[in-house]
Protein backbone atom coordinates (compact mmCIF):
# COMPACT_ATOMS: atom_id res chain seq x y z
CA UNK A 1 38.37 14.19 -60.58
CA UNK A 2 39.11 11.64 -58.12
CA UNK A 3 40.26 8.22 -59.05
CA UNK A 4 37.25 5.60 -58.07
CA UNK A 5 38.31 4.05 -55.12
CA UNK A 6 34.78 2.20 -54.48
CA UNK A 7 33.08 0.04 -57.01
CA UNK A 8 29.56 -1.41 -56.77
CA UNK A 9 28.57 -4.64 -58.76
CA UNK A 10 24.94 -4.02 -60.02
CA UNK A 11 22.31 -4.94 -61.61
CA UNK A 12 19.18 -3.83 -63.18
CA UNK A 13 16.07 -4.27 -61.07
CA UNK A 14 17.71 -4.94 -57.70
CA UNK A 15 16.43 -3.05 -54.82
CA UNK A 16 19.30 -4.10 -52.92
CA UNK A 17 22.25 -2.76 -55.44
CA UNK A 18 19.96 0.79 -55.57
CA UNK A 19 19.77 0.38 -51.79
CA UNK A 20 23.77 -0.35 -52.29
CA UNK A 21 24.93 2.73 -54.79
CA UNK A 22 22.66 5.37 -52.26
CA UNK A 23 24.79 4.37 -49.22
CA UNK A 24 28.20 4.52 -51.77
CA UNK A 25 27.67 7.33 -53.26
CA UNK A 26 26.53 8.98 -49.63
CA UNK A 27 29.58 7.91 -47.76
CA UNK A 28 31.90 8.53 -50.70
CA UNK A 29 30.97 12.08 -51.20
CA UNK A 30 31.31 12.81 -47.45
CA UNK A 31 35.03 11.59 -47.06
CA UNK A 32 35.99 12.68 -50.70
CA UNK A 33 36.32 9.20 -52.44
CA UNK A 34 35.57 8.48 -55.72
CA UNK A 35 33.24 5.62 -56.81
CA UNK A 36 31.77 3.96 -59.42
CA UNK A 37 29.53 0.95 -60.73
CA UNK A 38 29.40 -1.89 -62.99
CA UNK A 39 26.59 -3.86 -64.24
CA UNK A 40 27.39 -7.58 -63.97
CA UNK A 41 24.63 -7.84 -66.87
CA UNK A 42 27.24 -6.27 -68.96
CA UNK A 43 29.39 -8.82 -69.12
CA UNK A 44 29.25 -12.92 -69.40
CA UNK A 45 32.38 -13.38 -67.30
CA UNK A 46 31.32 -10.86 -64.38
CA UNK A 47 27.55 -12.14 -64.80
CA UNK A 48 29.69 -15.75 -63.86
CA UNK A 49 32.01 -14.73 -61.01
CA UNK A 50 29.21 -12.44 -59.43
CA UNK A 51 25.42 -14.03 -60.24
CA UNK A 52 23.04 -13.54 -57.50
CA UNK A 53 26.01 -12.21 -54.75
CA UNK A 54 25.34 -8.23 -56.11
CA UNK A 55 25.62 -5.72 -54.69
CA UNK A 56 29.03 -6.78 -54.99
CA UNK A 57 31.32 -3.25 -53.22
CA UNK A 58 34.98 -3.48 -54.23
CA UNK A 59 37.56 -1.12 -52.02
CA UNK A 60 40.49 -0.52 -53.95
CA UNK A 61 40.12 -3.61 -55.85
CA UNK A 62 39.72 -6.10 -53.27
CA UNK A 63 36.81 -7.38 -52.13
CA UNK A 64 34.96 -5.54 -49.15
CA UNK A 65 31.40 -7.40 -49.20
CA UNK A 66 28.30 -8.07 -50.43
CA UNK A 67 24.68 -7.68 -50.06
CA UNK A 68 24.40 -4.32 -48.65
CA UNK A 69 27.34 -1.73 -47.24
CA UNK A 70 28.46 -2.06 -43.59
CA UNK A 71 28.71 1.77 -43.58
CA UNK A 72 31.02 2.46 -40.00
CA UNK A 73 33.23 -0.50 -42.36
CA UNK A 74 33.46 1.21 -45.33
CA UNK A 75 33.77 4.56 -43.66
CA UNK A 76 37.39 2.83 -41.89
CA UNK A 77 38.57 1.51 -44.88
CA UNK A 78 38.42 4.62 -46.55
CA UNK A 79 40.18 6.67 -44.15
């Protein structure tokens, strides 16, 4: 299995995080990079540092944006 290099900050009943995870998980599985999400629900401290910024996409732990996925962007940084 691949380690996740991608992470998505979700949350429940946002059009925009589905909208985010379909374009992740897309561009991940064509380039072979692992991903994965987290619900900022789940969590006081992420609900904090995140509130209404998600989709939140993390590359390699650092910050790549936020709101939806610049896809040529992503596709760059995981190259």
């Amino acid at each position: 299995m691949t380690a996740a290099r991608v992470t998505v900050y979700t949350r429940v009943d946002c059009g925009a995080c589905a909208a985010a995870v379909a374009d992740v998980e897309r561009i991940c599985t064509d380039v072979g990079a692992g991903w994965t999400t987290v619900d900022v629900d789940s969590d006081p401290e992420l609900r904090a540092e995140y509130g209404d910024r998600v989709p939140v996409i993390e590359v390699d732990g650092r910050e790549h944006g936020f709101w939806q996925v610049e896809e040529d962007r992503l596709r760059a940084a995981l190259a």
